[in-house]
C-alpha atoms as a PDB file:
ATOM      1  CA  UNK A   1      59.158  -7.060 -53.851  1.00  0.00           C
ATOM      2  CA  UNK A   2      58.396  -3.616 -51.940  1.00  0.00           C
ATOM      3  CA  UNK A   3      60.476  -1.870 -54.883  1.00  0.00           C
ATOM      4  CA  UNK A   4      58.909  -3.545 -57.489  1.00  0.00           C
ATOM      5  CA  UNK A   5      55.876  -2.481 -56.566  1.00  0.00           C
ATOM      6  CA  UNK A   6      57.221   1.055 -56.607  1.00  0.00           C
ATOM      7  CA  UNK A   7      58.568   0.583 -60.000  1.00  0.00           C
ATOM      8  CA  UNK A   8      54.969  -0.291 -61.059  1.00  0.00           C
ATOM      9  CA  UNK A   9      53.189   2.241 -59.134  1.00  0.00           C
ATOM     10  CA  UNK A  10      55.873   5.096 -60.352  1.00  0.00           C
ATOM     11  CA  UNK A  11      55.243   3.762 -63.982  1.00  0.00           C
ATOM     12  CA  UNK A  12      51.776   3.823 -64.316  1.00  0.00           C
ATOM     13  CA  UNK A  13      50.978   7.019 -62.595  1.00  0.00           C
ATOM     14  CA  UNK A  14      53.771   8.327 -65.470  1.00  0.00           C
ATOM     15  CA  UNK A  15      51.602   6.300 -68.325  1.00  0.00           C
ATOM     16  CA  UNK A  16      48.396   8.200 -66.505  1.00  0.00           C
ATOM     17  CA  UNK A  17      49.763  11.752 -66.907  1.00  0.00           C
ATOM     18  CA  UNK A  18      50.788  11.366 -70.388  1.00  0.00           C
ATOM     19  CA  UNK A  19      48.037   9.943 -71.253  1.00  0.00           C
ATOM     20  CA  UNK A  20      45.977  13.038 -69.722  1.00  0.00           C
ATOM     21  CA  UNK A  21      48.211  15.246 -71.195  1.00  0.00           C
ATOM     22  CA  UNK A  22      47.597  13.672 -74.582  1.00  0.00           C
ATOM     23  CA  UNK A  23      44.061  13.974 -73.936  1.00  0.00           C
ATOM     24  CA  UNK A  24      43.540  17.590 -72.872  1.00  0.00           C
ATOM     25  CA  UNK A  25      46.020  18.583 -75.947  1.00  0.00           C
ATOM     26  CA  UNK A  26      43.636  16.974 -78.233  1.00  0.00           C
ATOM     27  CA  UNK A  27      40.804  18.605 -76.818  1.00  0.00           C
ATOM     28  CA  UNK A  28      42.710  21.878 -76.869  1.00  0.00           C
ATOM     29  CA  UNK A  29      43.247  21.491 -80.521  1.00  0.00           C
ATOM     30  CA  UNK A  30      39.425  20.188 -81.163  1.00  0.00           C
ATOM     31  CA  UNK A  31      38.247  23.767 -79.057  1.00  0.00           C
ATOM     32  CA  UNK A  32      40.571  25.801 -81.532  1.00  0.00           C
ATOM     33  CA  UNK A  33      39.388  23.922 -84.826  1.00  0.00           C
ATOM     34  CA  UNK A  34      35.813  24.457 -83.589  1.00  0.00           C
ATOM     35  CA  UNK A  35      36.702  28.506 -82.803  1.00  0.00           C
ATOM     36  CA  UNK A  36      38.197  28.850 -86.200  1.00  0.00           C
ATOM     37  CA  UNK A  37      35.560  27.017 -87.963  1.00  0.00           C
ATOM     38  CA  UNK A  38      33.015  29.136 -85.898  1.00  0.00           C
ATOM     39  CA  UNK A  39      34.940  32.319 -86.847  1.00  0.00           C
ATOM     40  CA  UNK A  40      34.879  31.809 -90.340  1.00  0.00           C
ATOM     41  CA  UNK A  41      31.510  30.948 -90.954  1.00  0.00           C
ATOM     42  CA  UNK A  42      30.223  33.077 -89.143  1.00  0.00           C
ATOM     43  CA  UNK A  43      31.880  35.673 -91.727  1.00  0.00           C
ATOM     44  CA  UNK A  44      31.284  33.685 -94.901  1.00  0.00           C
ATOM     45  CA  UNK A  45      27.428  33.209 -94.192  1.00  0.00           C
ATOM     46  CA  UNK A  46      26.464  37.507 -93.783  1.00  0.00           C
ATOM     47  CA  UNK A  47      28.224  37.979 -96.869  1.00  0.00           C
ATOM     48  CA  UNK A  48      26.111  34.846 -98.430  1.00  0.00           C
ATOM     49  CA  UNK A  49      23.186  36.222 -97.443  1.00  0.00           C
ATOM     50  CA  UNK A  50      24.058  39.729 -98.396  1.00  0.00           C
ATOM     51  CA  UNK A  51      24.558  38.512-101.897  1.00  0.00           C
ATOM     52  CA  UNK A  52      21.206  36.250-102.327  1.00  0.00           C
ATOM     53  CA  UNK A  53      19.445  39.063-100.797  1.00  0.00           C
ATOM     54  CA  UNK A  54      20.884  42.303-103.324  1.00  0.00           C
ATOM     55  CA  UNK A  55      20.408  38.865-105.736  1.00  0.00           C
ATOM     56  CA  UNK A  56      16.820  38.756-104.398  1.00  0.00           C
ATOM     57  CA  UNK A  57      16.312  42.182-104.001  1.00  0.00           C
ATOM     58  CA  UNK A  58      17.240  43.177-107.912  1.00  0.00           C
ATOM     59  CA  UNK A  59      15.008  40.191-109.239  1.00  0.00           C
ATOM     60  CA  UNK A  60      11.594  42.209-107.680  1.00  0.00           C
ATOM     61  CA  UNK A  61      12.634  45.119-109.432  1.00  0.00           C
ATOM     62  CA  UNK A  62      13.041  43.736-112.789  1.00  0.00           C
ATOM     63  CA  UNK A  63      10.098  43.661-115.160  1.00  0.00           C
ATOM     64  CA  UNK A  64       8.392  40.343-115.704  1.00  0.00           C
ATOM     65  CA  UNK A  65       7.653  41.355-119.284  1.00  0.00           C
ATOM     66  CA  UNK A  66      10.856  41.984-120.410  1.00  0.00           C
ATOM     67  CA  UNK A  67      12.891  38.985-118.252  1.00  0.00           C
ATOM     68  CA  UNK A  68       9.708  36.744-119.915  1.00  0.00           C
ATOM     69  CA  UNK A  69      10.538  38.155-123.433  1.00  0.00           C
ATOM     70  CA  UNK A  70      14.602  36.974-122.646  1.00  0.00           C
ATOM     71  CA  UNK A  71      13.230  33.818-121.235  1.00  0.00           C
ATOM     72  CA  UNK A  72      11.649  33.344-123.811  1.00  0.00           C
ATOM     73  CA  UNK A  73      13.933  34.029-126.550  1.00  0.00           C
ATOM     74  CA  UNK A  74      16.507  31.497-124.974  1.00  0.00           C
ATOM     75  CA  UNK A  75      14.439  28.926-124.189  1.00  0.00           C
ATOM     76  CA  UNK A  76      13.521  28.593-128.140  1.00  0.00           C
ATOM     77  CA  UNK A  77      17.620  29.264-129.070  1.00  0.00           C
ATOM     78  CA  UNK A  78      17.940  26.668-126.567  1.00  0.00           C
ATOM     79  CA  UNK A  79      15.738  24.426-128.775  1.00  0.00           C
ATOM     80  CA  UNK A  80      16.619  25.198-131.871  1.00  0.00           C
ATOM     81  CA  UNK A  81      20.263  24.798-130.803  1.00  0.00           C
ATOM     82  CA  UNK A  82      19.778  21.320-129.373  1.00  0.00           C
ATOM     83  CA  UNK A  83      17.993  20.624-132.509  1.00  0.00           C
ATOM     84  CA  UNK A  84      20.959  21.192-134.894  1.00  0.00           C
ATOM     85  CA  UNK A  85      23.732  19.910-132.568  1.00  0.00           C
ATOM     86  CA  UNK A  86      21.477  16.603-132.063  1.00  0.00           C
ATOM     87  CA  UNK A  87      19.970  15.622-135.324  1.00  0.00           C
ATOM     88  CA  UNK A  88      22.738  16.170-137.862  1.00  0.00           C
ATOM     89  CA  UNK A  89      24.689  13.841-139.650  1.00  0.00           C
ATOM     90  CA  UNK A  90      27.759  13.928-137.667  1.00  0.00           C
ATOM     91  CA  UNK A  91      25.293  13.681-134.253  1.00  0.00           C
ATOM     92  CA  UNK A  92      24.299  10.482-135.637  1.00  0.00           C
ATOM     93  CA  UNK A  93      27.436   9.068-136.487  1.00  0.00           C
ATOM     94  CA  UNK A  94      28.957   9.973-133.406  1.00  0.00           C
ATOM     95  CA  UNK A  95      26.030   8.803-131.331  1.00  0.00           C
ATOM     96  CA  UNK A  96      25.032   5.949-132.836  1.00  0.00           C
ATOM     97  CA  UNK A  97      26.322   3.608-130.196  1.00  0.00           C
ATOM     98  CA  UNK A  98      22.588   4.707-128.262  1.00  0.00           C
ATOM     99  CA  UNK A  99      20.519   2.802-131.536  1.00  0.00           C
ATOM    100  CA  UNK A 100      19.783   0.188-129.276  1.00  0.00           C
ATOM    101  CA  UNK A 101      17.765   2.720-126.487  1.00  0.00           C
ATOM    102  CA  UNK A 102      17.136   5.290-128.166  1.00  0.00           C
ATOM    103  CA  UNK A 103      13.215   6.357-128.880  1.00  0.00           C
ATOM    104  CA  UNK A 104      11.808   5.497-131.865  1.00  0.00           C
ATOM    105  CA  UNK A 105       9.879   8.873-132.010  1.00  0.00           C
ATOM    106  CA  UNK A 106      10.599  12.587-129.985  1.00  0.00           C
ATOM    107  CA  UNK A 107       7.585  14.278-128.335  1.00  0.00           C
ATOM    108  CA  UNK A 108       8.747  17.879-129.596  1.00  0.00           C
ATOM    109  CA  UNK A 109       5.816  19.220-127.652  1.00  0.00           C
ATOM    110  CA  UNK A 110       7.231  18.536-124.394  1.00  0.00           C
ATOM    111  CA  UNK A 111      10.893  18.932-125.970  1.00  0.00           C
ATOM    112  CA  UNK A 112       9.633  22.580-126.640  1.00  0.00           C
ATOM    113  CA  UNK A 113       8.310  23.295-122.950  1.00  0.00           C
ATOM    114  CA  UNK A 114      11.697  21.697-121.557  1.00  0.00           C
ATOM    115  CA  UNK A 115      13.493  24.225-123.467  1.00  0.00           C
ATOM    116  CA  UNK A 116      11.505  27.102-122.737  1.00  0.00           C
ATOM    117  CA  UNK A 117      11.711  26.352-118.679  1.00  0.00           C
ATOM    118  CA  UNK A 118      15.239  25.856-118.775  1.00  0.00           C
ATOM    119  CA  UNK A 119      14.796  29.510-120.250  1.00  0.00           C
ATOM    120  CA  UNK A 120      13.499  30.985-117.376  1.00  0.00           C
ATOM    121  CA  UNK A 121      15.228  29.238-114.901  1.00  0.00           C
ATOM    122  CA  UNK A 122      18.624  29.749-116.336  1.00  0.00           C
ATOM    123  CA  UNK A 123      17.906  33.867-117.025  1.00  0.00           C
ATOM    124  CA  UNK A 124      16.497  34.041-113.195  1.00  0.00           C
ATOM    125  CA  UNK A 125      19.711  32.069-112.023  1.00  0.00           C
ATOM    126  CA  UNK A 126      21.509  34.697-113.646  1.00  0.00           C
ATOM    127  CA  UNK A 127      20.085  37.861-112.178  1.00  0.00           C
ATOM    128  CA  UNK A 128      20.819  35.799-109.285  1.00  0.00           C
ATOM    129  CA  UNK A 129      24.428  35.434-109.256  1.00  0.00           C
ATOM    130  CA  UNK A 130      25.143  38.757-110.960  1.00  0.00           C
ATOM    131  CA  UNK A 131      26.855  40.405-108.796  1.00  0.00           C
ATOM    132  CA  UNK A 132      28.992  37.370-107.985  1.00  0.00           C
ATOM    133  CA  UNK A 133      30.480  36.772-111.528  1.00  0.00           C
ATOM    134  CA  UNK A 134      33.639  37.855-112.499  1.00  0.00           C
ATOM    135  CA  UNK A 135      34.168  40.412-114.790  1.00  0.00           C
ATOM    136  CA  UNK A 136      32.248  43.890-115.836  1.00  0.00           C
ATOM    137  CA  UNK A 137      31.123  44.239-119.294  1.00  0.00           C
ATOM    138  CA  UNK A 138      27.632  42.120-119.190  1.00  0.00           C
ATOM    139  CA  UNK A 139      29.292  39.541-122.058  1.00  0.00           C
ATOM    140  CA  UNK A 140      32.219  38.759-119.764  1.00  0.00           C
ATOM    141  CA  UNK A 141      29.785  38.049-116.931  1.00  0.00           C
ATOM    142  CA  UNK A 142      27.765  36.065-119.387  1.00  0.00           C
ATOM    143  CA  UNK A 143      30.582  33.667-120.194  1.00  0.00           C
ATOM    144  CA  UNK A 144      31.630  33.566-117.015  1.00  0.00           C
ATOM    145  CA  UNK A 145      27.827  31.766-116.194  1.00  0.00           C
ATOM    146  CA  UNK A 146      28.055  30.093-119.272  1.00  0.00           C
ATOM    147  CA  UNK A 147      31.559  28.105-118.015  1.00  0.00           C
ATOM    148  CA  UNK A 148      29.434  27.325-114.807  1.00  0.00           C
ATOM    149  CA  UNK A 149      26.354  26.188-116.302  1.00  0.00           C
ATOM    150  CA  UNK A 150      28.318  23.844-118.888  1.00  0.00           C
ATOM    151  CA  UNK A 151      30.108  22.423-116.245  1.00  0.00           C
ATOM    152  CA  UNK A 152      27.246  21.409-114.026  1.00  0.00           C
ATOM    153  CA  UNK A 153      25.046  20.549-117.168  1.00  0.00           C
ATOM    154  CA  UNK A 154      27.582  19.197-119.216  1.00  0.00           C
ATOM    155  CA  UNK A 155      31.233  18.130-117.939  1.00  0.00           C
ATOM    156  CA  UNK A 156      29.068  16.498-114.974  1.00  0.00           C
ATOM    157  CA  UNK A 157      26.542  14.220-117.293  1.00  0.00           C
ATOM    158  CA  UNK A 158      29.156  14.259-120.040  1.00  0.00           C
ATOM    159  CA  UNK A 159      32.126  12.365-116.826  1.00  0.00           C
ATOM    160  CA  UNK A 160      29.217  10.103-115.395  1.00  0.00           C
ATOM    161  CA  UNK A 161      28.419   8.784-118.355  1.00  0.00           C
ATOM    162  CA  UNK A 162      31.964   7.693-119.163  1.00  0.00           C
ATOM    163  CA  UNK A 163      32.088   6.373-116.191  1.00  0.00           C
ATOM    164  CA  UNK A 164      28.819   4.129-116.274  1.00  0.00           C
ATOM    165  CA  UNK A 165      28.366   3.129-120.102  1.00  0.00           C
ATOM    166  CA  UNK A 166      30.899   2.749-122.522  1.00  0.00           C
ATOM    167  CA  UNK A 167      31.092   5.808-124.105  1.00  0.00           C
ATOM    168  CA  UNK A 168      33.474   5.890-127.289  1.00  0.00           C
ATOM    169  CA  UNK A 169      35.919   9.156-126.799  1.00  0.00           C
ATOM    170  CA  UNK A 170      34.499  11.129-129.571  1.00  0.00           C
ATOM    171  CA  UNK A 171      30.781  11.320-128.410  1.00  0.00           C
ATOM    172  CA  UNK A 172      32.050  12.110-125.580  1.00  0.00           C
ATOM    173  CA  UNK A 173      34.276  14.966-126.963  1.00  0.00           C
ATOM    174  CA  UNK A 174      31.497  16.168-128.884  1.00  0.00           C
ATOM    175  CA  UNK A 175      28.501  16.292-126.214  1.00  0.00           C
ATOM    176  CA  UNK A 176      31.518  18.642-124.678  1.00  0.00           C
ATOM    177  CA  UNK A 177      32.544  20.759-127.522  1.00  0.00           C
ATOM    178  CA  UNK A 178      29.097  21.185-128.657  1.00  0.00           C
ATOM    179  CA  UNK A 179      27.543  21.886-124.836  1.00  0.00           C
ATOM    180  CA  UNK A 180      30.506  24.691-124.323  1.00  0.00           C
ATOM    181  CA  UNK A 181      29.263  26.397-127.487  1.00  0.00           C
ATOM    182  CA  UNK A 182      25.444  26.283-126.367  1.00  0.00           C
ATOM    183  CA  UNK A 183      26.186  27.627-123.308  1.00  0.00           C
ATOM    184  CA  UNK A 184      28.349  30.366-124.376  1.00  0.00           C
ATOM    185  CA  UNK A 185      25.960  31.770-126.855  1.00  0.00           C
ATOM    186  CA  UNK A 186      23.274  31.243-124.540  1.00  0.00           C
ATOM    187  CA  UNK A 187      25.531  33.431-121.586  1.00  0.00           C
ATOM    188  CA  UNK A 188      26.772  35.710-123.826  1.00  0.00           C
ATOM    189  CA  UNK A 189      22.748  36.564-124.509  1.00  0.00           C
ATOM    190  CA  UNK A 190      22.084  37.032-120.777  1.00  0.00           C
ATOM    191  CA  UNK A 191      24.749  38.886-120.485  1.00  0.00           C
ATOM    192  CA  UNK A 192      23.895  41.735-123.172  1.00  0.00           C
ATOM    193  CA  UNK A 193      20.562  41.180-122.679  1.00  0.00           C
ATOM    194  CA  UNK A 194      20.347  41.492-119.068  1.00  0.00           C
ATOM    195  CA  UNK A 195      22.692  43.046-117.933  1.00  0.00           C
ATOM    196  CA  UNK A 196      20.776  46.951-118.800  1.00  0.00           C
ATOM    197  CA  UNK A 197      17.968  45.721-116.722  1.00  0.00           C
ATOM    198  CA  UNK A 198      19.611  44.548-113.665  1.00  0.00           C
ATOM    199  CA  UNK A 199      21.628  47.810-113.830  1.00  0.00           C
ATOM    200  CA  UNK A 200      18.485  49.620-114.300  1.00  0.00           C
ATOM    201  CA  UNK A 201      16.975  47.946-111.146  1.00  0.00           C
ATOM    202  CA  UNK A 202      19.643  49.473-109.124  1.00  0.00           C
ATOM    203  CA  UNK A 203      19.545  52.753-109.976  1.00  0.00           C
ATOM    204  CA  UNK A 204      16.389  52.601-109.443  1.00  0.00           C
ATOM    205  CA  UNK A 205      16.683  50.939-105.908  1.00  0.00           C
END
């Protein structure tokens, strides 16, 4: 009985230290995660900031007239581009399957206005992320934003809606042929277009 006893006490004073030891490793390995978390963010977020601020920084400098006239100029190739890739013969063959929901009548008035705000917004998002683009030359840049933008805009709506309705392959093709070409001509144009000025703005900064 006595060494029983012994046997049980020995045992479970063994199952206690392991179990300890288990513990304090995990904790160990919890305090190093945390430390190399800590230690990379905390060199990823100056260089963030650094970036929006030059971003930031660059956009005072530029002159409202002449990022309004580029705004400007997109948001109505914008328009006229969704205009020709959405009411055209193949457009309607293709997206025919939306008869039963789609409007009866467009309100090109506030068609328009959409368009020219996604100007603006789009040409200030790209002073933004300037510097961060790959490439040099200010059309290379421009595509570069243009590959972003579709995908957010475009592979994004274009997936989710495959996913949700049932969407036959070729509208969904073309919604993502013709979306890559919008946004490349419309990236390629903030590239040339404004890439002088943000250059400008930091010479003159």
């Amino acid at each position: 009985m006595e060494n029983e006893l012994k046997t049980n006490y020995v045992n479970s004073r063994k199952r206690f230290i392991v179990s300890r030891f288990d513990s304090e490793r995990k904790n160990q390995s919890t305090r190093s995660l945390g430390v190399t978390v800590k230690y990379r963010t905390s060199r990823l977020l100056p260089e963030v900031k650094e970036t929006m601020r030059r971003g930031y920084r660059i956009g005072d400098r530029i002159p409202m007239a002449k990022y309004a006239i580029v705004s400007l100029a997109t948001g109505v190739l914008f328009g006229i581009m969704d205009g020709l890739i959405n009411a055209n013969p193949i457009a309607e063959s293709v997206y025919a399957f939306y008869g039963p929901i789609r409007r009866t009548s467009v309100n090109v008035l506030a068609g328009v206005l959409i368009d020219l705000y996604y100007g603006f917004v789009l040409a200030g998002t790209f002073i933004l992320l300037f510097r961060s683009l790959p490439g040099r030359r200010g059309w290379v840049k421009g595509v570069s934003f243009a590959l972003l933008v579709w995908f957010f805009r475009v592979v994004m709506h274009t997936a989710s809606e495959w996913m949700i309705l049932e969407v036959p392959v070729v509208a969904s093709l073309y919604s993502l042929v013709t979306g890559l070409a919008e946004m490349l001509v419309l990236g390629s144009l903030y590239g040339l277009t404004l890439k002088p000025l943000i250059q400008s703005a930091s010479a003159n900064g």
